[in-house]
Protein backbone atom coordinates (compact mmCIF):
# COMPACT_ATOMS: atom_id res chain seq x y z
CA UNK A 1 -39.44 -229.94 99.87
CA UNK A 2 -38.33 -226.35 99.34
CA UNK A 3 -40.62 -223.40 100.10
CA UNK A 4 -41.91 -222.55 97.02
CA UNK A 5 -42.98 -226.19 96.38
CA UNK A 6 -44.77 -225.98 99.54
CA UNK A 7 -46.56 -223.05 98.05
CA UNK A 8 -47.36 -224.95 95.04
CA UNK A 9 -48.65 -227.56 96.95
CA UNK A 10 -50.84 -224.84 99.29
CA UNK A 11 -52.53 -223.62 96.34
CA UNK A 12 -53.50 -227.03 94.97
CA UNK A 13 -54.83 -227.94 98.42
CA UNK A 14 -56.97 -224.38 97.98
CA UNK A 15 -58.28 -225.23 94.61
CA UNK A 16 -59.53 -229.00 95.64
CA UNK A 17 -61.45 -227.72 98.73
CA UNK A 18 -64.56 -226.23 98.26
CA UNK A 19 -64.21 -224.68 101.69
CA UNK A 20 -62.10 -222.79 103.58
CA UNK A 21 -58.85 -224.56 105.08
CA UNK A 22 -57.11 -223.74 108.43
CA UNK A 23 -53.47 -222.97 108.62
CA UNK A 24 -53.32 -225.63 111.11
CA UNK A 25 -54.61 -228.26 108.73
CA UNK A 26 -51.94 -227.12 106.17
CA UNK A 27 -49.22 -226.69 108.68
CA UNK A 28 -49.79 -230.03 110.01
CA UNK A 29 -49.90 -231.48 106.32
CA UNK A 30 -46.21 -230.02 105.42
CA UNK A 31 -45.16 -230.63 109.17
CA UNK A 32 -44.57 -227.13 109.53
CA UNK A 33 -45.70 -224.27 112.08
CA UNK A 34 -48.65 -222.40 111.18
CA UNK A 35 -46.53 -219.00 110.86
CA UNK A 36 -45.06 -220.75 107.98
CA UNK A 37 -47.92 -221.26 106.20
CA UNK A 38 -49.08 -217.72 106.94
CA UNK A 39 -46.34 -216.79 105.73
CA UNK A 40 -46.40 -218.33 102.88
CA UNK A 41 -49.88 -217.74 101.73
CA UNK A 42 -48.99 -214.49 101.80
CA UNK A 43 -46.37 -214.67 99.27
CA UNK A 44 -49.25 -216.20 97.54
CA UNK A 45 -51.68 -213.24 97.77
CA UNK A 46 -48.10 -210.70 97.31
CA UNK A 47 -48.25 -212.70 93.63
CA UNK A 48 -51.63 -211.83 92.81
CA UNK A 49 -53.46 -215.08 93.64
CA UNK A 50 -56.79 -214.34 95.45
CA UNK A 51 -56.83 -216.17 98.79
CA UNK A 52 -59.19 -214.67 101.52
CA UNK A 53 -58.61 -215.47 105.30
CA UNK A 54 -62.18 -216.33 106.73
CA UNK A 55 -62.49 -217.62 110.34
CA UNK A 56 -62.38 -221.00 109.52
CA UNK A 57 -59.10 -220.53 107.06
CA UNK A 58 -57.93 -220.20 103.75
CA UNK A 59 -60.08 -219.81 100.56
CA UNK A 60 -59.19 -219.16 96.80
CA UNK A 61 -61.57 -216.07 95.85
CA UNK A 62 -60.90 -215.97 91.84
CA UNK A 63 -64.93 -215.66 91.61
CA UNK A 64 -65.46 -218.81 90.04
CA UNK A 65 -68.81 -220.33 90.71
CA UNK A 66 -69.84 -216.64 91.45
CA UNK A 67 -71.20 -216.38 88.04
CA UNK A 68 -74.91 -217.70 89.35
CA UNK A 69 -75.04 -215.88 92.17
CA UNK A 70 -76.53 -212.39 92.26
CA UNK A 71 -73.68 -209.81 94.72
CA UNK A 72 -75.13 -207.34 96.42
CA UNK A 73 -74.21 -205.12 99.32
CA UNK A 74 -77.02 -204.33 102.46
CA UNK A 75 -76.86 -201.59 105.49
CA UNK A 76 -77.47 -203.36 108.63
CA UNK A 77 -77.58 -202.11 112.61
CA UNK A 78 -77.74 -204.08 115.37
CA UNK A 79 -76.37 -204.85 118.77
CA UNK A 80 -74.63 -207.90 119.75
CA UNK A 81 -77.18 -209.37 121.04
CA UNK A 82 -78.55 -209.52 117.15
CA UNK A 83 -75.85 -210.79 115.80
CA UNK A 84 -76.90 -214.37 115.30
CA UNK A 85 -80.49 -213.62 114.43
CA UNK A 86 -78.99 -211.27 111.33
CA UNK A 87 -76.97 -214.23 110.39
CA UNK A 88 -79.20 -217.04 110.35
CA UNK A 89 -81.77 -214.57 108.78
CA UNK A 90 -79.58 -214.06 105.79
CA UNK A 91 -78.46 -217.44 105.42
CA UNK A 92 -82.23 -219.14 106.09
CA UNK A 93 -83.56 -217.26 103.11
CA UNK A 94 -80.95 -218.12 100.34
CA UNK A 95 -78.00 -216.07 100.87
CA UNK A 96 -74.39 -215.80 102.69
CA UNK A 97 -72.49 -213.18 103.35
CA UNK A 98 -69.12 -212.55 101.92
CA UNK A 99 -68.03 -209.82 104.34
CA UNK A 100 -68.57 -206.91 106.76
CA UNK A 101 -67.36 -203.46 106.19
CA UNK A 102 -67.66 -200.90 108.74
CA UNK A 103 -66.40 -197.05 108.43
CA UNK A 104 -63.68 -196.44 111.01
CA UNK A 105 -63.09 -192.57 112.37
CA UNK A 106 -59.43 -193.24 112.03
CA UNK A 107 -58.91 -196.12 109.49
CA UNK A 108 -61.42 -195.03 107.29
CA UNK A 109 -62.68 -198.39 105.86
CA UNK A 110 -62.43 -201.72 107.56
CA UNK A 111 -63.39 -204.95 106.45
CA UNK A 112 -63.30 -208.62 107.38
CA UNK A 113 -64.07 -211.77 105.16
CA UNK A 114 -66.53 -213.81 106.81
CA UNK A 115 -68.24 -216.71 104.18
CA UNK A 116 -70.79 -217.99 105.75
CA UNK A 117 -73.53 -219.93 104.23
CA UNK A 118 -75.13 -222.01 106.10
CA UNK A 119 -76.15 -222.06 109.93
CA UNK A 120 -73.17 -224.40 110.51
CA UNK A 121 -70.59 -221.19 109.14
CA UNK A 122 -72.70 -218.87 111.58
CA UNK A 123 -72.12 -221.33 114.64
CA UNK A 124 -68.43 -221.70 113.61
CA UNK A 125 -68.15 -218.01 113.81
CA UNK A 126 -70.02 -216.91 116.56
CA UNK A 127 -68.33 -219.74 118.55
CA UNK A 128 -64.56 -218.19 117.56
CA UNK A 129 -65.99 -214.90 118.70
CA UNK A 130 -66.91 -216.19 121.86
CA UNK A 131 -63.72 -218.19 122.46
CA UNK A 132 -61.44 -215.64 121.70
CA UNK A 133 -63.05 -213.24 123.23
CA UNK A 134 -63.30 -211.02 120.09
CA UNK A 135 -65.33 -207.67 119.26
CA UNK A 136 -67.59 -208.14 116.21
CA UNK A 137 -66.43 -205.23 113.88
CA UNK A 138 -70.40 -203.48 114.17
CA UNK A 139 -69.17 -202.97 117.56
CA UNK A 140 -66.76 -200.17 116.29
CA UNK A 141 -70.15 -198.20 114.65
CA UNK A 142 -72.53 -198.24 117.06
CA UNK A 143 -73.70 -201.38 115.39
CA UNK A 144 -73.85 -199.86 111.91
CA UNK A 145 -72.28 -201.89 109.24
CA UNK A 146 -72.55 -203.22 105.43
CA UNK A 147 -72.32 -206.71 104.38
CA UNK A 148 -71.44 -208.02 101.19
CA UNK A 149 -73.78 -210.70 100.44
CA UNK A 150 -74.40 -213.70 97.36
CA UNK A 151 -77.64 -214.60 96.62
CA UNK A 152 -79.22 -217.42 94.68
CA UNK A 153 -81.26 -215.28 93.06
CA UNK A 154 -83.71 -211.83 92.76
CA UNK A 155 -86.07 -213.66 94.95
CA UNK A 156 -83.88 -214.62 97.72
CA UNK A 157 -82.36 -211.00 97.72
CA UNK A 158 -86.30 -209.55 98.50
CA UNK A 159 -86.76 -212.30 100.88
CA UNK A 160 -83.88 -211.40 103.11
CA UNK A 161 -84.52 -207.60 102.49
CA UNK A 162 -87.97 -207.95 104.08
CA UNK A 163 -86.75 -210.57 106.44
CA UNK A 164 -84.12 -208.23 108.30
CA UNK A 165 -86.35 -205.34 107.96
CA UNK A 166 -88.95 -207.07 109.49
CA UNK A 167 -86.64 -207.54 112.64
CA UNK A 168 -85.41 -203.85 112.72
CA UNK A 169 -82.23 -205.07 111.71
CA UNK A 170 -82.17 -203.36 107.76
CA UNK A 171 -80.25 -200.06 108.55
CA UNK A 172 -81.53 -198.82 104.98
CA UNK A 173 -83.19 -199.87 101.78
């Protein structure tokens, strides 16, 4: 199989899974190394097709099935030691979250994909911060930081809204 049939394929494998694949899985797959599938996904996003890289892998992000779901964006400060409570909150009351964006001095902008949804997504990622030792971006800010979340609807939005400000985590309304 050449390498842009193996990209063919890696986009297929994308549009069948309804959640996010590892470059592992896909490496081991095409019996290939994982920097070849980096690699090659992004070719992928250089072409214009809308792959995010979450912490548990690979996701098409074209926006379908977003259509339902109300986007909003929410100012949140915390410490670490918060950081599980402010994503359970959001997810226990109807809602993931897409992203984080914090403002860098330097960089300006920053912002990681996270898509979690459920308690299971929070574990996953709290669990990959832990193993690899890694800084949670709000750690840049002083613990200031937006998230981009989806909600299943108006009410969920107000529920979370009062939920985080309720635990001093809402940085603004």
């Amino acid at each position: 199989m050449d390498a842009a049939q193996r990209r063919r394929e890696i986009l297929e494998i994308l549009k069948k899974s309804a959640q996010p694949v590892s470059a592992s899985t896909i490496a081991g797959q095409f019996q290939v190394s994982r920097q070849v599938i980096v690699g090659d996904v992004a070719l992928l996003r250089a072409a214009n097709i809308a792959i995010s890289a979450t912490p548990r892998g690979y996701i098409l992000t074209d926006g379908a099935g977003d259509r339902e779901q109300i986007i909003r964006t929410i100012a949140c400060r915390h410490s670490r030691e918060n950081l599980a409570e402010e994503l359970y909150t959001i997810v226990d009351n109807g809602c993931g979250l897409i992203d984080v964006i914090v403002e860098h001095a330097v960089y300006g902008q920053i912002s990681g994909q996270l898509h979690i949804f459920s308690r299971y997504d929070a574990d996953c990622f709290l669990e990959k911060l832990s193993k690899d030792h890694a800084s949670p971006l709000c750690d840049l800010t002083g613990g200031v930081h937006l998230h981009t979340i989806s909600c299943r609807s108006e009410d969920a939005y107000q529920r979370v809204l009062a939920a985080l400000e309720e635990k001093g985590i809402l940085f603004s309304r």
